[in-house]
N, C-alpha and C. Protein backbone atom coordinates (compact mmCIF):
# COMPACT_ATOMS: atom_id res chain seq x y z
N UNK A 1 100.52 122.77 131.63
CA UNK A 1 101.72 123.05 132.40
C UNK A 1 101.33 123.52 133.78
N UNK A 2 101.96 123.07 134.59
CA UNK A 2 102.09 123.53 135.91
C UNK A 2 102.79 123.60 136.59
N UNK A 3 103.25 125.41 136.79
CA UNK A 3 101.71 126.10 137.06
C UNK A 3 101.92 126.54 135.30
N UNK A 4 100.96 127.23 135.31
CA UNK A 4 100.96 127.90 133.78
C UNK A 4 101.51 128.46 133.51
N UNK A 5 102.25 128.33 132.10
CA UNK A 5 103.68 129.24 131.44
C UNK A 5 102.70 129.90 130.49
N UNK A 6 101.98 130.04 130.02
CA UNK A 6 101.58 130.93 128.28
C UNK A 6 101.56 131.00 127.63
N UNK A 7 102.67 129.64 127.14
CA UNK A 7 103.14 129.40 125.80
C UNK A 7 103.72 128.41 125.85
N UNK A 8 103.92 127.63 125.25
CA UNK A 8 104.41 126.28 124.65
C UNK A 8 105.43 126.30 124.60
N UNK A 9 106.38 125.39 125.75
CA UNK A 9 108.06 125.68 126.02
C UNK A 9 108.49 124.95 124.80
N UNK A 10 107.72 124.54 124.15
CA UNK A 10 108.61 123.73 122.78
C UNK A 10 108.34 124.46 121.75
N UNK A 11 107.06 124.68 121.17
CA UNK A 11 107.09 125.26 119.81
C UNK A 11 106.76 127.24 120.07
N UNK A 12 106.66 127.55 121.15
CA UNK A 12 106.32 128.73 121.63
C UNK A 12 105.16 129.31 121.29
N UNK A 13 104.11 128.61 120.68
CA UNK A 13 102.60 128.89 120.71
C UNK A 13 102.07 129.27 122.23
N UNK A 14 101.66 130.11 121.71
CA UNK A 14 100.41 130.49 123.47
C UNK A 14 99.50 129.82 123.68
N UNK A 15 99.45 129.47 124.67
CA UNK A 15 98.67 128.90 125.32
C UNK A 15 97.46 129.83 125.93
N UNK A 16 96.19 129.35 124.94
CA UNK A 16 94.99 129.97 124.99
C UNK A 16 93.79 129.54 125.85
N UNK A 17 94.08 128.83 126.95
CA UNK A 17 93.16 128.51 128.11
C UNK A 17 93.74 128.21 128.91
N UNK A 18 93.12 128.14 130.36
CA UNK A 18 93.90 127.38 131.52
C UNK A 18 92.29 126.70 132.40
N UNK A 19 93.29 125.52 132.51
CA UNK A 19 92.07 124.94 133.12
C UNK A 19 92.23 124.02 134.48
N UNK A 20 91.97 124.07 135.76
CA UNK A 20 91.66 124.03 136.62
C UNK A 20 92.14 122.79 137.20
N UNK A 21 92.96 122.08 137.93
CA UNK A 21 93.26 120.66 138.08
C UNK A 21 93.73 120.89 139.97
N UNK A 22 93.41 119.60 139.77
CA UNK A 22 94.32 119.16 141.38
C UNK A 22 93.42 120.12 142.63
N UNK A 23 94.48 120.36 143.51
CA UNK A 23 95.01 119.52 143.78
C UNK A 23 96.13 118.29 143.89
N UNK A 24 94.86 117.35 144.49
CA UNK A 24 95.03 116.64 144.87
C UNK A 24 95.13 115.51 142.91
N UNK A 25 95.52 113.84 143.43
CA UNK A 25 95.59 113.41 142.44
C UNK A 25 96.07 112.00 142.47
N UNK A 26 95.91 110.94 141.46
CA UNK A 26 96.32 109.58 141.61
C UNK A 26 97.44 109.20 140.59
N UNK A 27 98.33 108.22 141.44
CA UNK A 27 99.40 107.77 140.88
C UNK A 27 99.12 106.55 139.44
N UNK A 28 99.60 106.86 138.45
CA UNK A 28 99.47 106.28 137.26
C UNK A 28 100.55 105.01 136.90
N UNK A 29 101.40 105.56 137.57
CA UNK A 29 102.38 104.37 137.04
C UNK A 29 103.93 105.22 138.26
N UNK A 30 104.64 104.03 138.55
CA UNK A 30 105.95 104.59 139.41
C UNK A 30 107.20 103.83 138.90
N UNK A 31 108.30 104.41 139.70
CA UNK A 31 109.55 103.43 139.74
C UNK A 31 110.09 103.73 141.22
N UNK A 32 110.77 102.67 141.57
CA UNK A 32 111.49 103.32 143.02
C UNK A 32 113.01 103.14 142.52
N UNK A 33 113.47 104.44 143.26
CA UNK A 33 115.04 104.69 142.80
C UNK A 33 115.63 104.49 143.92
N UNK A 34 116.82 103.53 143.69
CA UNK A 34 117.52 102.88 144.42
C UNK A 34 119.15 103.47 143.94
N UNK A 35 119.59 104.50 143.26
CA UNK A 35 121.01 105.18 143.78
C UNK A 35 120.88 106.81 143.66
N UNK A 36 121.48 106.84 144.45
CA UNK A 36 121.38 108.61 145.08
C UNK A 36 121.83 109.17 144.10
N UNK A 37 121.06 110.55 143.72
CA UNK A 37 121.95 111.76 142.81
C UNK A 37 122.01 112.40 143.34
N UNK A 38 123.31 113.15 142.79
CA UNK A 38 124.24 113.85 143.29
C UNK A 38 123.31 115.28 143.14
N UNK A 39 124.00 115.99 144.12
CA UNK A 39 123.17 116.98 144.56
C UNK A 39 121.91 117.00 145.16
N UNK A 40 121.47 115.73 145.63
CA UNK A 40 119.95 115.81 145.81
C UNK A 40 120.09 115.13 147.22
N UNK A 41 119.80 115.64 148.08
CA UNK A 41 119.89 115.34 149.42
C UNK A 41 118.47 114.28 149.62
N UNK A 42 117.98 113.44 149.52
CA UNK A 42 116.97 112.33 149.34
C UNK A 42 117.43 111.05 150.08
N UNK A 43 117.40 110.25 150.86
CA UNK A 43 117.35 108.90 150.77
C UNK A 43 117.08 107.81 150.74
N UNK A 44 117.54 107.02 149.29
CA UNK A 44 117.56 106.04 148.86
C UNK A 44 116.62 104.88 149.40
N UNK A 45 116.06 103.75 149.31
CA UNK A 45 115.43 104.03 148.08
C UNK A 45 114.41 105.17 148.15
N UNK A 46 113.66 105.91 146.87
CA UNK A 46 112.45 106.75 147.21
C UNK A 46 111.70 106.35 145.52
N UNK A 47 110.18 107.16 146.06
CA UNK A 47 109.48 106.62 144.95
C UNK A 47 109.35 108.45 143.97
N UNK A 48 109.42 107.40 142.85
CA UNK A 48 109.24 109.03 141.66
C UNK A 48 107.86 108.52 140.45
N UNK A 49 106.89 109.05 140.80
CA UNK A 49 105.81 108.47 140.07
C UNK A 49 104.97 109.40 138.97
N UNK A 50 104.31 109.47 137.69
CA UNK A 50 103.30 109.69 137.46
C UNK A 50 101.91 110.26 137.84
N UNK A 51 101.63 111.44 138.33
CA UNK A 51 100.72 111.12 138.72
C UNK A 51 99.67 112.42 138.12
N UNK A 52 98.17 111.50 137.61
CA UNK A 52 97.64 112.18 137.35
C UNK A 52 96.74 113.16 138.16
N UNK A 53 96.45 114.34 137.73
CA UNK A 53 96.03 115.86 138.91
C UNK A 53 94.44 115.66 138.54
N UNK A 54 93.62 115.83 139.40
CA UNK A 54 91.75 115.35 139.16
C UNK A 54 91.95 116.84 137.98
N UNK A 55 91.24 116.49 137.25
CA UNK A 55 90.79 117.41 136.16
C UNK A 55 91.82 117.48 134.79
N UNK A 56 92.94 116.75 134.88
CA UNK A 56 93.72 116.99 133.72
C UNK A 56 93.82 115.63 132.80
N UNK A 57 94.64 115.34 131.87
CA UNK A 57 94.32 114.75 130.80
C UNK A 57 96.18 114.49 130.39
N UNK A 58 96.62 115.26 131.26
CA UNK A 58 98.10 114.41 131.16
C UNK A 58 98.56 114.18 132.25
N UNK A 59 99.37 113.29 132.87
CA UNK A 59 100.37 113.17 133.97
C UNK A 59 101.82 113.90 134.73
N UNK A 60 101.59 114.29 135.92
CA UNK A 60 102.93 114.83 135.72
C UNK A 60 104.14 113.93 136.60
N UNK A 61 105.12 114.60 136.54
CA UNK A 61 105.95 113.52 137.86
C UNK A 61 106.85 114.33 138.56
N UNK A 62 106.80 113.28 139.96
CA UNK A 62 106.55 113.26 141.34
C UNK A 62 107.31 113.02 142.27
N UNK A 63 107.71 112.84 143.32
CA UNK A 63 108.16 112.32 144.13
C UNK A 63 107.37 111.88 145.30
N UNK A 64 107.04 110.91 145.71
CA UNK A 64 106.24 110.49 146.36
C UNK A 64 106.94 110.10 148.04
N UNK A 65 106.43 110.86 148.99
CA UNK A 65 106.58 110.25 150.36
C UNK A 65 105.50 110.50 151.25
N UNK A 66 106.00 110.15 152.50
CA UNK A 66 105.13 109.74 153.41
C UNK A 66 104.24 108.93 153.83
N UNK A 67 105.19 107.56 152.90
CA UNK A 67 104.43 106.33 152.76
C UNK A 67 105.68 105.73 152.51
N UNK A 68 106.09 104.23 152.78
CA UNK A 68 107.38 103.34 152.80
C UNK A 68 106.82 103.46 150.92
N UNK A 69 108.55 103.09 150.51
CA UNK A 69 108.43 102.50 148.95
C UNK A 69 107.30 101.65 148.58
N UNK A 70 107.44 100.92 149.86
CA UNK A 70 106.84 99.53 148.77
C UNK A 70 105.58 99.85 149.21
N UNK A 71 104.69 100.22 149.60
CA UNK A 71 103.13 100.55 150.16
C UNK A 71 103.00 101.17 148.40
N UNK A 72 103.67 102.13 148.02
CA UNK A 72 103.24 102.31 146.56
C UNK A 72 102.82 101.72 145.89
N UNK A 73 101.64 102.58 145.26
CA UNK A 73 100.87 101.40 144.30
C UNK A 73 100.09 102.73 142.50
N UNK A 74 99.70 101.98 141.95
CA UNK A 74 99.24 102.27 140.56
C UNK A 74 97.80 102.84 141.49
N UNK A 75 96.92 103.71 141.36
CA UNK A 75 95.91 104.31 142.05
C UNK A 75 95.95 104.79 143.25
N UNK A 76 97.06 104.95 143.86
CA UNK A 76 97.13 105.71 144.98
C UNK A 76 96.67 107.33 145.07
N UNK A 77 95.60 107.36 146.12
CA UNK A 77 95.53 108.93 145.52
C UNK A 77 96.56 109.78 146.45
N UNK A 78 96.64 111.10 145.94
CA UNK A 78 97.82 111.25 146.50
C UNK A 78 97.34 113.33 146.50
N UNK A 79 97.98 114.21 147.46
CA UNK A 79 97.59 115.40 147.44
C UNK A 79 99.64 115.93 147.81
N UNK A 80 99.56 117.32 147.10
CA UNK A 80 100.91 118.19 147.18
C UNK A 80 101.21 118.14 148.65
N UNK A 81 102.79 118.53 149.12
CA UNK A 81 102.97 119.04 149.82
C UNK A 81 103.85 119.92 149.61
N UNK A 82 103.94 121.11 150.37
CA UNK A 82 104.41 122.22 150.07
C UNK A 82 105.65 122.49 150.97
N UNK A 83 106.72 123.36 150.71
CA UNK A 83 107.75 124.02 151.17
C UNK A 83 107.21 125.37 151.68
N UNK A 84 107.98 126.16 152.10
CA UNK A 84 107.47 127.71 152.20
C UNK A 84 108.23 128.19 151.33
N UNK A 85 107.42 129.31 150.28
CA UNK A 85 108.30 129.60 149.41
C UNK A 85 108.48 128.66 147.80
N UNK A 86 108.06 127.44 148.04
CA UNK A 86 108.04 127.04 146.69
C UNK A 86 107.16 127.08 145.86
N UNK A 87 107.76 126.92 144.32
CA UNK A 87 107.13 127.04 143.19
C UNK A 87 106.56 125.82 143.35
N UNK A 88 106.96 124.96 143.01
CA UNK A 88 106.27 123.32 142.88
C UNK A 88 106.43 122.68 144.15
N UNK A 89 105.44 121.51 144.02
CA UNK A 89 105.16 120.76 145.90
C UNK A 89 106.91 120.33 145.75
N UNK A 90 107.21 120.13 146.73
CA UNK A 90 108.39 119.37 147.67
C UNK A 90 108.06 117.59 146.91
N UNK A 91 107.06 117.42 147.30
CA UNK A 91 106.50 115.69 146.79
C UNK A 91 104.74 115.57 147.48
N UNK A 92 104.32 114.64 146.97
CA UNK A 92 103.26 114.01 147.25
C UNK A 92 103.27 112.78 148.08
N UNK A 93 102.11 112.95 148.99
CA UNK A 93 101.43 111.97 150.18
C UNK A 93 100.38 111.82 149.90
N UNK A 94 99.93 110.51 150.70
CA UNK A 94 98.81 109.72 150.26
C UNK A 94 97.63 110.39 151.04
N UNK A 95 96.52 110.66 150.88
CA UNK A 95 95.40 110.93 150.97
C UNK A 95 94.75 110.54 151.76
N UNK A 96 94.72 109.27 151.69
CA UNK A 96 93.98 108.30 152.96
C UNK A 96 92.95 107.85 152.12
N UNK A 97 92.34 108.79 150.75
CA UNK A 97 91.47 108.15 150.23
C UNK A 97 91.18 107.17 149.67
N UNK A 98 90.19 106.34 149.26
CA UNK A 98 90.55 104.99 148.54
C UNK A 98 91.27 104.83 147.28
N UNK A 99 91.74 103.98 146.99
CA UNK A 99 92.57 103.71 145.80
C UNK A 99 91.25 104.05 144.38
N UNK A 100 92.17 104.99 143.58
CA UNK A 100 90.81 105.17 142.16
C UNK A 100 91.38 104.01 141.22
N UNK A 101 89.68 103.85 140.94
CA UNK A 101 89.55 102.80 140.63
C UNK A 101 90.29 102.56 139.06
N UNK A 102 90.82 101.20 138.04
CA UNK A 102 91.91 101.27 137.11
C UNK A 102 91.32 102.22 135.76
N UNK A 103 90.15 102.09 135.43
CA UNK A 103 89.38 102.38 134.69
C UNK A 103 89.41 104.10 134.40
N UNK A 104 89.88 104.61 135.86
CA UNK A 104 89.44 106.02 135.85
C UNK A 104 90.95 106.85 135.29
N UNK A 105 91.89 105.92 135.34
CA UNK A 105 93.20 106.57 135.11
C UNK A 105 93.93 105.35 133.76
N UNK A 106 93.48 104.69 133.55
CA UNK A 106 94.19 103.88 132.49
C UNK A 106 94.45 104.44 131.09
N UNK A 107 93.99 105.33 130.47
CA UNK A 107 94.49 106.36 129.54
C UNK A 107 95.36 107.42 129.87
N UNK A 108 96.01 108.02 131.00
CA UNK A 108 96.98 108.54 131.57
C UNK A 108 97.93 107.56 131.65
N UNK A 109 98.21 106.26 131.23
CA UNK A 109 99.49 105.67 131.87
C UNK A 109 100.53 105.87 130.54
């Protein structure tokens, strides 16, 4: 979980380690959303992706900008961006780094 809760929002077991991820991180799989929700000041289309954090073993999801929709891709690496004040990034931007390679993320999809 991130960031770390302590316990297991489903079965309420504690959570007995924490381990170290991100960063930064690559996109696993996306969709681009093409009608606005309500309450969410966003516009249309935008990308909401998968993406796995370097060091973890599950995916989380995203909102992806600072890149047109369609430039999105399956290995994009991608790093947080932040609000002032927030708990979780605002969305993720691309890195500049090279695309990781399929091999390195194909059990995250």
């Amino acid at each position: 979980y991130v960031p770390p809760r302590g316990a297991c929002p489903t079965c309420g077991v504690a959570t007995d380690a924490q381990v170290e991820v991100g960063p930064r991180g690559t996109v696993t799989t996306f969709c681009i959303v093409n009608i606005k929700a309500k309450n969410l000041d966003i516009e249309v289309p935008y990308v909401y992706a998968h993406i796995a954090l370097d060091g973890a073993d599950l995916a989380l999801h995203a909102r992806i900008g600072g890149i047109p929709y369609d430039r999105v891709r399956m290995g994009l690496r991608v790093e947080p961006v932040w609000t002032e004040g927030g708990r979780f990034p605002d969305h993720y931007r691309p890195t500049g780094e090279p695309d990781a390679d399929y091999d390195s993320y194909k059990e995250l999809i």
